[in-house]
N, C-alpha and C. Protein backbone atom coordinates (compact mmCIF):
# COMPACT_ATOMS: atom_id res chain seq x y z
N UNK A 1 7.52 0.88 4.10
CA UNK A 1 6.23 0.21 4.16
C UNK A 1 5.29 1.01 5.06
N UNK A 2 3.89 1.24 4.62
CA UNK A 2 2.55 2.13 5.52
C UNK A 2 2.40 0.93 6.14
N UNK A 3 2.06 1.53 7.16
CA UNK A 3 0.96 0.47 8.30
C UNK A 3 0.09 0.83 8.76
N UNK A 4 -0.96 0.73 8.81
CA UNK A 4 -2.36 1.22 9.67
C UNK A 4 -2.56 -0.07 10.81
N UNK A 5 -3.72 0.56 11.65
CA UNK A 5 -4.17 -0.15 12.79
C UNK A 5 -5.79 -0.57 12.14
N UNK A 6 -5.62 -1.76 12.12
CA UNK A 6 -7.08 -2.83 11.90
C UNK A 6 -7.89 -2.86 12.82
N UNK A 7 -9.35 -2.98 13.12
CA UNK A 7 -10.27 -3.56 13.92
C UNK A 7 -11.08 -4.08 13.06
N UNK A 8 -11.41 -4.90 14.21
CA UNK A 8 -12.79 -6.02 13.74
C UNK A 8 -13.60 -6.38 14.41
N UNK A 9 -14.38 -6.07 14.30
CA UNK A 9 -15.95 -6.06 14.90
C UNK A 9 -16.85 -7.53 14.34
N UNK A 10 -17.13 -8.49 15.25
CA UNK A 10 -18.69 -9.06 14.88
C UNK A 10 -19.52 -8.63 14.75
N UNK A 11 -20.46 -9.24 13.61
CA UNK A 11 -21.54 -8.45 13.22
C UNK A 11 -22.26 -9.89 12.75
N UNK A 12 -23.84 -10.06 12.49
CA UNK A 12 -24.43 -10.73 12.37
C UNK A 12 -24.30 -11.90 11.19
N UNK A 13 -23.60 -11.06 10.21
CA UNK A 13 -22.74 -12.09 8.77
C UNK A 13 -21.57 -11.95 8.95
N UNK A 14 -21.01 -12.00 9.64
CA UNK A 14 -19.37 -12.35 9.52
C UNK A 14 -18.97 -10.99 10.79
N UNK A 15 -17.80 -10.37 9.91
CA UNK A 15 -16.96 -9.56 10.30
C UNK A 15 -16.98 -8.05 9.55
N UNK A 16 -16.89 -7.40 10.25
CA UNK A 16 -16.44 -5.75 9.70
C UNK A 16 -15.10 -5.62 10.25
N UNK A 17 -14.35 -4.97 9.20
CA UNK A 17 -12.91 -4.29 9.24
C UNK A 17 -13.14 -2.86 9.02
N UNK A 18 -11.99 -2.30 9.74
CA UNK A 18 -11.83 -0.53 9.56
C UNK A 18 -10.72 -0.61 9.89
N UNK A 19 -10.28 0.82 9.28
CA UNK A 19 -8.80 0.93 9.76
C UNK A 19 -9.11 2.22 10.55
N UNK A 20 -8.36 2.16 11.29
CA UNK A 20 -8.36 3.53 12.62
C UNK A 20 -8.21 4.69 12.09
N UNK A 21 -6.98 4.76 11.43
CA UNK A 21 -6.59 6.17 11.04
C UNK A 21 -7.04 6.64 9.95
N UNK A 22 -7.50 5.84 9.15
CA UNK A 22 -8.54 6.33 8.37
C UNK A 22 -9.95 5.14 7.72
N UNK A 23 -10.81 5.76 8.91
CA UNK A 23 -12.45 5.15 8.26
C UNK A 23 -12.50 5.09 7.51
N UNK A 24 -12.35 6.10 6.68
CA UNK A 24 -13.31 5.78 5.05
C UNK A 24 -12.87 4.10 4.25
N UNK A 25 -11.74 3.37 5.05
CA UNK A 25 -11.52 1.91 4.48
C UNK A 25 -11.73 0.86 5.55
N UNK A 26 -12.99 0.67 4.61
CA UNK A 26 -14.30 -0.22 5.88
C UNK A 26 -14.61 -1.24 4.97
N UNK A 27 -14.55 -2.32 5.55
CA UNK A 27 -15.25 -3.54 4.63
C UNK A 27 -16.14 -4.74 5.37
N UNK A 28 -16.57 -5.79 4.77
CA UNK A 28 -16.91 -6.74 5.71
C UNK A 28 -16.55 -8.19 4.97
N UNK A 29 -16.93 -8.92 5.84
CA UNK A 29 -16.36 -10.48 5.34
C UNK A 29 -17.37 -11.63 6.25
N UNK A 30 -17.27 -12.51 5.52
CA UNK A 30 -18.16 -13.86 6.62
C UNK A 30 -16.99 -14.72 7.29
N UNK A 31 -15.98 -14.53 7.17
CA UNK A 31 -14.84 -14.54 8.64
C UNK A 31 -14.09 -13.69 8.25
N UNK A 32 -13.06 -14.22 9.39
CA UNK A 32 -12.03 -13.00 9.91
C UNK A 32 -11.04 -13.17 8.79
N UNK A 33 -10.99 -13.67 8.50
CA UNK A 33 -9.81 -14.43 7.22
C UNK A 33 -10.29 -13.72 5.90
N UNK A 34 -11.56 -13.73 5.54
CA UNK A 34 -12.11 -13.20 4.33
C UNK A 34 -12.06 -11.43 4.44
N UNK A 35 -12.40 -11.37 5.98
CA UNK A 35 -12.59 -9.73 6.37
C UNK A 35 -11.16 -9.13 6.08
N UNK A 36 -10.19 -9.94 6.94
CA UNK A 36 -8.81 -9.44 6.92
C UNK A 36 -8.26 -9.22 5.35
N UNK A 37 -8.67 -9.96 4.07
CA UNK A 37 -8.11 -9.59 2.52
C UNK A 37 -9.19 -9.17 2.62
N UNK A 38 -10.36 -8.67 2.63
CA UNK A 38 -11.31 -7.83 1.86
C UNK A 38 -11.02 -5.92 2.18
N UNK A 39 -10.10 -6.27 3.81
CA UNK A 39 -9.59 -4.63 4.03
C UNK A 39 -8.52 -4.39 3.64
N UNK A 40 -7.46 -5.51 3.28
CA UNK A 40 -6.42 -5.45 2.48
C UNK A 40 -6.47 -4.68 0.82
N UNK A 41 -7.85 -5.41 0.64
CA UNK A 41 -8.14 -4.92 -1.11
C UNK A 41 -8.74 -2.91 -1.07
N UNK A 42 -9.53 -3.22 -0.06
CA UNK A 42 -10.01 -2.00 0.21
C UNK A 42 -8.89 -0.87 0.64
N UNK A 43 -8.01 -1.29 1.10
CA UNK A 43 -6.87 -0.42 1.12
C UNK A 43 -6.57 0.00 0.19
N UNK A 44 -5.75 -0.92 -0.57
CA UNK A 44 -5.17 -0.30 -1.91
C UNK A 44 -5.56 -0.07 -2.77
N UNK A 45 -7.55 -0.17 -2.74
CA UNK A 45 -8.18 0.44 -3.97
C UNK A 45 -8.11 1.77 -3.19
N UNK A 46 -8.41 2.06 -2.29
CA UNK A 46 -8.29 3.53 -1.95
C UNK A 46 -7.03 4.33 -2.15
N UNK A 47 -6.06 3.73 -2.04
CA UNK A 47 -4.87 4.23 -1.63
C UNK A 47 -4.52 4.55 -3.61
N UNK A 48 -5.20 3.63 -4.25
CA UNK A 48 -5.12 4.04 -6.09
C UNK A 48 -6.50 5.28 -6.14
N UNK A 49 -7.50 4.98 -5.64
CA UNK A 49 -7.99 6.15 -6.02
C UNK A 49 -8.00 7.50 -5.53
N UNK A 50 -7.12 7.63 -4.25
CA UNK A 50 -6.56 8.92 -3.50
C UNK A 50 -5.49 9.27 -4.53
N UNK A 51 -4.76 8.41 -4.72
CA UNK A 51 -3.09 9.04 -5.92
C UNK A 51 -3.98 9.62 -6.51
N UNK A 52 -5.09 8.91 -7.76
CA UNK A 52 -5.88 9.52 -8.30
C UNK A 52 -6.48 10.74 -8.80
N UNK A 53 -6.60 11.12 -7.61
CA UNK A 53 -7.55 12.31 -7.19
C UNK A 53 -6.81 12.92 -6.50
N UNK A 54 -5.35 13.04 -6.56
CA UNK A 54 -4.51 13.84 -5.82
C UNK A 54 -4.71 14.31 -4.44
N UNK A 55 -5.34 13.50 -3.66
CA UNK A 55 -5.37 13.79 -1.94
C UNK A 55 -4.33 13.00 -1.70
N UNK A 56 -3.92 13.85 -0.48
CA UNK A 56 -2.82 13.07 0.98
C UNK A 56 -3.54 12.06 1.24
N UNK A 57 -2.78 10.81 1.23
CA UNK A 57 -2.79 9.45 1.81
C UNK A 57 -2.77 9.71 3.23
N UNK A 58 -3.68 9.23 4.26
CA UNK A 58 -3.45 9.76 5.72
C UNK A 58 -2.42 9.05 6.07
N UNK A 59 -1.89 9.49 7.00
CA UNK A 59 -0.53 8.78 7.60
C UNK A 59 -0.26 7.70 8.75
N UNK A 60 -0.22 7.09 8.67
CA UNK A 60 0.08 5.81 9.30
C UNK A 60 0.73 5.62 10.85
N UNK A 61 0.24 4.81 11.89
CA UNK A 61 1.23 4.68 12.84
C UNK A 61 2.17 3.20 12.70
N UNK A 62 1.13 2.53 13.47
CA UNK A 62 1.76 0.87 13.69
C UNK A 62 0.58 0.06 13.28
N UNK A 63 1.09 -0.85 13.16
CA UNK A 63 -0.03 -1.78 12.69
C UNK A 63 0.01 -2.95 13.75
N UNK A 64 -1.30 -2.54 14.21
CA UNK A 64 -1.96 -3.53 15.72
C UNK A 64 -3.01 -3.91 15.71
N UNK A 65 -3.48 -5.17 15.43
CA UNK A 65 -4.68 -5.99 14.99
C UNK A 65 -5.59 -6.33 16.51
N UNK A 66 -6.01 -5.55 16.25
CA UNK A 66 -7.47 -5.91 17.49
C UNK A 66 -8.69 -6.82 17.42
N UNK A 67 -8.49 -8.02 17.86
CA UNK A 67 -9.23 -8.97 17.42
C UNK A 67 -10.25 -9.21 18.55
N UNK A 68 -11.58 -9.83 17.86
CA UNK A 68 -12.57 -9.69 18.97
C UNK A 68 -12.79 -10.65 19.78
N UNK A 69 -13.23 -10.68 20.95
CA UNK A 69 -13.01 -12.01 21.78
C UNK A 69 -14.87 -12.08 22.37
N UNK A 70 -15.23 -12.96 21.89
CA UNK A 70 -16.37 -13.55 21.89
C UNK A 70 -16.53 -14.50 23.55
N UNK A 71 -17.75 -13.73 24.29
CA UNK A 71 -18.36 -14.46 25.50
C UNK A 71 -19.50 -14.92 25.93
């Protein structure tokens, strides 16, 4: 199983997701719940259109969810 590292950022409509090790799978959501499957989907459409297009899948560490804490 790949694992990447998630962040999530507030933003004025919801949430933005990225994955660390590789930006280019960025999404957003109007919560954290919607954000968290919308970078899920965004993963594995990337991860089908990299096979695709025959690029290296970047490589993965751990998967550690950085969640934002609002003050």
């Amino acid at each position: 199983m790949i694992s990447y590292t998630a962040k999530y950022i507030k933003i004025d409509s919801g949430y933005m997701g990225q994955l660390v090790e590789w930006p280019e799978v960025v999404t957003e959501g109007k919560d954290l719940e919607d954000c968290r499957a919308m970078l899920r989907d965004a993963l594995h459409e990337m991860i089908l259109a990299y096979r695709d297009m025959g690029k290296e899948i970047p490589p993965s560490t751990a998967l550690i969810e950085l969640l934002p804490v609002e003050v």
